[in-house]
Protein backbone atom coordinates (compact mmCIF):
# COMPACT_ATOMS: atom_id res chain seq x y z
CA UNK A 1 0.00 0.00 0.00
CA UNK A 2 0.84 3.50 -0.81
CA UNK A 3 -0.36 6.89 0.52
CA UNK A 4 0.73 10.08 -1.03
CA UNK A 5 -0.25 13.43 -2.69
CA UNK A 6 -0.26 14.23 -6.22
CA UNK A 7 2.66 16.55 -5.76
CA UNK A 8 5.00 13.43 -5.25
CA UNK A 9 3.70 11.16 -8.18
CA UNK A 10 7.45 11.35 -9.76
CA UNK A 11 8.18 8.81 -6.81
CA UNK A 12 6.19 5.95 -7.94
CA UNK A 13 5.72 6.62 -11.62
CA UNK A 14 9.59 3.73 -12.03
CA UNK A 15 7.07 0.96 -10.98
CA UNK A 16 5.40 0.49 -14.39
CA UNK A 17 4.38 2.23 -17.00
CA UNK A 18 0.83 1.70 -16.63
CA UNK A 19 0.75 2.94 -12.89
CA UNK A 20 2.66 5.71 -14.20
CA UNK A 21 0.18 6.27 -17.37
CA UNK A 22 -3.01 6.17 -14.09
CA UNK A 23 -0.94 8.33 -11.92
CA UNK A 24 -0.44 11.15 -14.74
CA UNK A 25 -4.05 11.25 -15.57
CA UNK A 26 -4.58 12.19 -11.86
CA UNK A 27 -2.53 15.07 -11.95
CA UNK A 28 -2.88 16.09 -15.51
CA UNK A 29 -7.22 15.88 -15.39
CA UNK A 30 -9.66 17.99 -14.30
CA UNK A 31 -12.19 15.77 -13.00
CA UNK A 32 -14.76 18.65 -12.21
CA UNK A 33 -16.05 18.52 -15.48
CA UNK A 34 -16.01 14.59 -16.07
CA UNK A 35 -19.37 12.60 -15.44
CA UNK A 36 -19.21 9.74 -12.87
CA UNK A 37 -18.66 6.62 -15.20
CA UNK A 38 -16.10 4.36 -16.23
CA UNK A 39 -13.50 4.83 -19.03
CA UNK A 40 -10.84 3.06 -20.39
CA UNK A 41 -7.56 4.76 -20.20
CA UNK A 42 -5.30 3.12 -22.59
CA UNK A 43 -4.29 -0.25 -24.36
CA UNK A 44 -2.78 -2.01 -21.47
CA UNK A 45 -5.90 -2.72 -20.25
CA UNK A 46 -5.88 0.97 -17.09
CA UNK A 47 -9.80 1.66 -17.04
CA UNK A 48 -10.53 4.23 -14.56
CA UNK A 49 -13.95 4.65 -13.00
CA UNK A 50 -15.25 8.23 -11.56
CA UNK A 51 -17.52 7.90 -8.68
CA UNK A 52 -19.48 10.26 -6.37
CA UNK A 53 -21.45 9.16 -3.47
CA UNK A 54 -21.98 9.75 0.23
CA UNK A 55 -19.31 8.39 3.01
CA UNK A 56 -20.78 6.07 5.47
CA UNK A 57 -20.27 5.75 9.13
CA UNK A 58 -18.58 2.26 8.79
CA UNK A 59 -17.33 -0.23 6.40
CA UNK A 60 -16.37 -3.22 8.08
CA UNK A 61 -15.95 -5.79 5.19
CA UNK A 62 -12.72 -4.49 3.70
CA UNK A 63 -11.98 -5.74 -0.17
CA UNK A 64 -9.06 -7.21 -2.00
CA UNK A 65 -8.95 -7.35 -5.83
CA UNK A 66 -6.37 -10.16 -7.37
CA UNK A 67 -6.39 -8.84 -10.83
CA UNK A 68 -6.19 -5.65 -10.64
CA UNK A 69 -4.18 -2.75 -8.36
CA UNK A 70 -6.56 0.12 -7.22
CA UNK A 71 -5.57 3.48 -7.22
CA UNK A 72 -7.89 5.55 -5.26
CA UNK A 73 -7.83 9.31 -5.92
CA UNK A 74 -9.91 11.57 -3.96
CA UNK A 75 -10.90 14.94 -6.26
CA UNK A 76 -13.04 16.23 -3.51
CA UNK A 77 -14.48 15.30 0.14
CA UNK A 78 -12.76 12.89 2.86
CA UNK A 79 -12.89 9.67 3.93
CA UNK A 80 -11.09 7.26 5.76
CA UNK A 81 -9.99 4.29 4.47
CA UNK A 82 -9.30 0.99 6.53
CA UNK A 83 -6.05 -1.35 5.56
CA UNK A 84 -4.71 -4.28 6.55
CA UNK A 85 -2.24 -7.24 5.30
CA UNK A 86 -4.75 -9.53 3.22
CA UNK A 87 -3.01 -12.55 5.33
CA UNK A 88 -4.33 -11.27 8.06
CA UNK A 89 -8.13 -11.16 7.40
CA UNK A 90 -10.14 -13.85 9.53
CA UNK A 91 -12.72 -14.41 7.33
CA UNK A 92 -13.79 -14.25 3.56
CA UNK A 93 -17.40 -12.66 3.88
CA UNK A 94 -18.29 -13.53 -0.14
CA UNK A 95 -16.87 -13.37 -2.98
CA UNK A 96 -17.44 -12.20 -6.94
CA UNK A 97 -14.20 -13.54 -8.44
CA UNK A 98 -16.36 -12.19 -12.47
CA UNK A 99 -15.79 -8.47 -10.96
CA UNK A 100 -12.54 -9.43 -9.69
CA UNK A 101 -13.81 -8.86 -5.40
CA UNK A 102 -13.29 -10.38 -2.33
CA UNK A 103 -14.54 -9.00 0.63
CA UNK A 104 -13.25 -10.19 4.54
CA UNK A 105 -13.43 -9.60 7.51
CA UNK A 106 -10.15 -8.61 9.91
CA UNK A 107 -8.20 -6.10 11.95
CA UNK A 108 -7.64 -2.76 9.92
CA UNK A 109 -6.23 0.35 10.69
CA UNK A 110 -7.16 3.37 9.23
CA UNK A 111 -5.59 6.50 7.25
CA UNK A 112 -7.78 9.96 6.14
CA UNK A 113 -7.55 10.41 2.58
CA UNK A 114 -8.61 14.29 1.76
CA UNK A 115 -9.12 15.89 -1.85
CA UNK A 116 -5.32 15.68 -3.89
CA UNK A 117 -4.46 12.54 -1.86
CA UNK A 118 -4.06 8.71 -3.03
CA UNK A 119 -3.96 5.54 -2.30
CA UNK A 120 -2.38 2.20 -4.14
CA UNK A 121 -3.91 -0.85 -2.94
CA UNK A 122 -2.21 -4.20 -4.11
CA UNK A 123 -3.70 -7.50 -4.34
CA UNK A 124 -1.84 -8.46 -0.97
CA UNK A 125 -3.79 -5.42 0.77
CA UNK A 126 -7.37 -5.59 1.85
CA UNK A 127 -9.02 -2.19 2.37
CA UNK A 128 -12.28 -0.84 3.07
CA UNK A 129 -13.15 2.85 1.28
CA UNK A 130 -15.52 5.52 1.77
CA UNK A 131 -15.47 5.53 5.63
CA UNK A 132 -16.81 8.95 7.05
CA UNK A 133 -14.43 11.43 9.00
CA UNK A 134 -16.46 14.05 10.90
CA UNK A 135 -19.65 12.68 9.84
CA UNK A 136 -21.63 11.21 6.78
CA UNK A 137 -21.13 13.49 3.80
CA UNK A 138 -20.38 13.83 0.12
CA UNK A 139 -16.91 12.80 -2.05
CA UNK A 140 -15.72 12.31 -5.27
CA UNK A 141 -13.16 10.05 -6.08
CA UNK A 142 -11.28 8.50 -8.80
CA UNK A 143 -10.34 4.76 -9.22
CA UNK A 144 -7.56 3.81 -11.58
CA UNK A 145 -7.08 -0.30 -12.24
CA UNK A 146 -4.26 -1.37 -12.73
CA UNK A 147 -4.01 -5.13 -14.56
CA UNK A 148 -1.62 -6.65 -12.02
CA UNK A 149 -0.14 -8.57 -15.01
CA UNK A 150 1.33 -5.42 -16.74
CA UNK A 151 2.63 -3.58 -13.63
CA UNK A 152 6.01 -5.38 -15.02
CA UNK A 153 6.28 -3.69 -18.26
């Protein structure tokens, strides 16, 4: 897992080229004035989805993905999201391996994601998104996946 701000993108942009292609259309977008939907972003297989909804007061079934790396971008709003080590989860709750989810149960801890701030979730690390701070309210967010198969190239 990774937590950073878009200023610092340089840092992780030597993984891959595709996490570098989804972590350049973070900074280089203006997400205002794209609908919520999903889009692909290039070739490799990098769709992104835009999403706005409501945070809730708890999300206690964290998800892993096993094809795919997550990076969650928030363009405006807060929320905490939970992590943990996907070894450690005690439970899997269910399961949609089509849509590429898992979700568990399992200690987490949690870190506040605000609007320029991201997250990269690999397949080893469960997390559970959209997690008030402060109290129930509205965000925006961006998710870039990542085919785990190409972050090698």
């Amino acid at each position: 897992m990774i937590i950073d701000t878009l200023e610092n993108i340089e840092s992780y942009t030597g993984i891959s080229k595709p996490l570098a292609a989804g972590l350049r259309l973070l900074k280089t977008t203006d997400f205002s004035a794209v609908p919520d939907g999903r889009y692909d972003l290039n070739e490799d297989g990098v769709f992104y989805m835009v999403q706005s909804y409501e945070t809730k007061e708890k999300n206690d079934t964290p998800e892993a993905h096993r094809k795919y790396i997550d990076i969650q971008f928030i363009v405006s709003g807060k929320e905490a999201i939970g992590y943990g080590s996907l070894d450690k989860m005690t439970e899997e709750v269910s399961a949609n391996p089509g849509g590429d989810i898992w979700f568990y149960h399992g200690p987490l801890s949690y870190v506040t994601l605000e609007s320029g701030c991201f997250g990269i979730f690999f397949p080893q690390d469960a997390h559970a998104p959209a997690v008030a701070v402060g109290g129930c309210g509205p965000a925006r967010k961006v998710v870039v996946k990542v085919p785990v198969q190409v972050i090698g190239e």
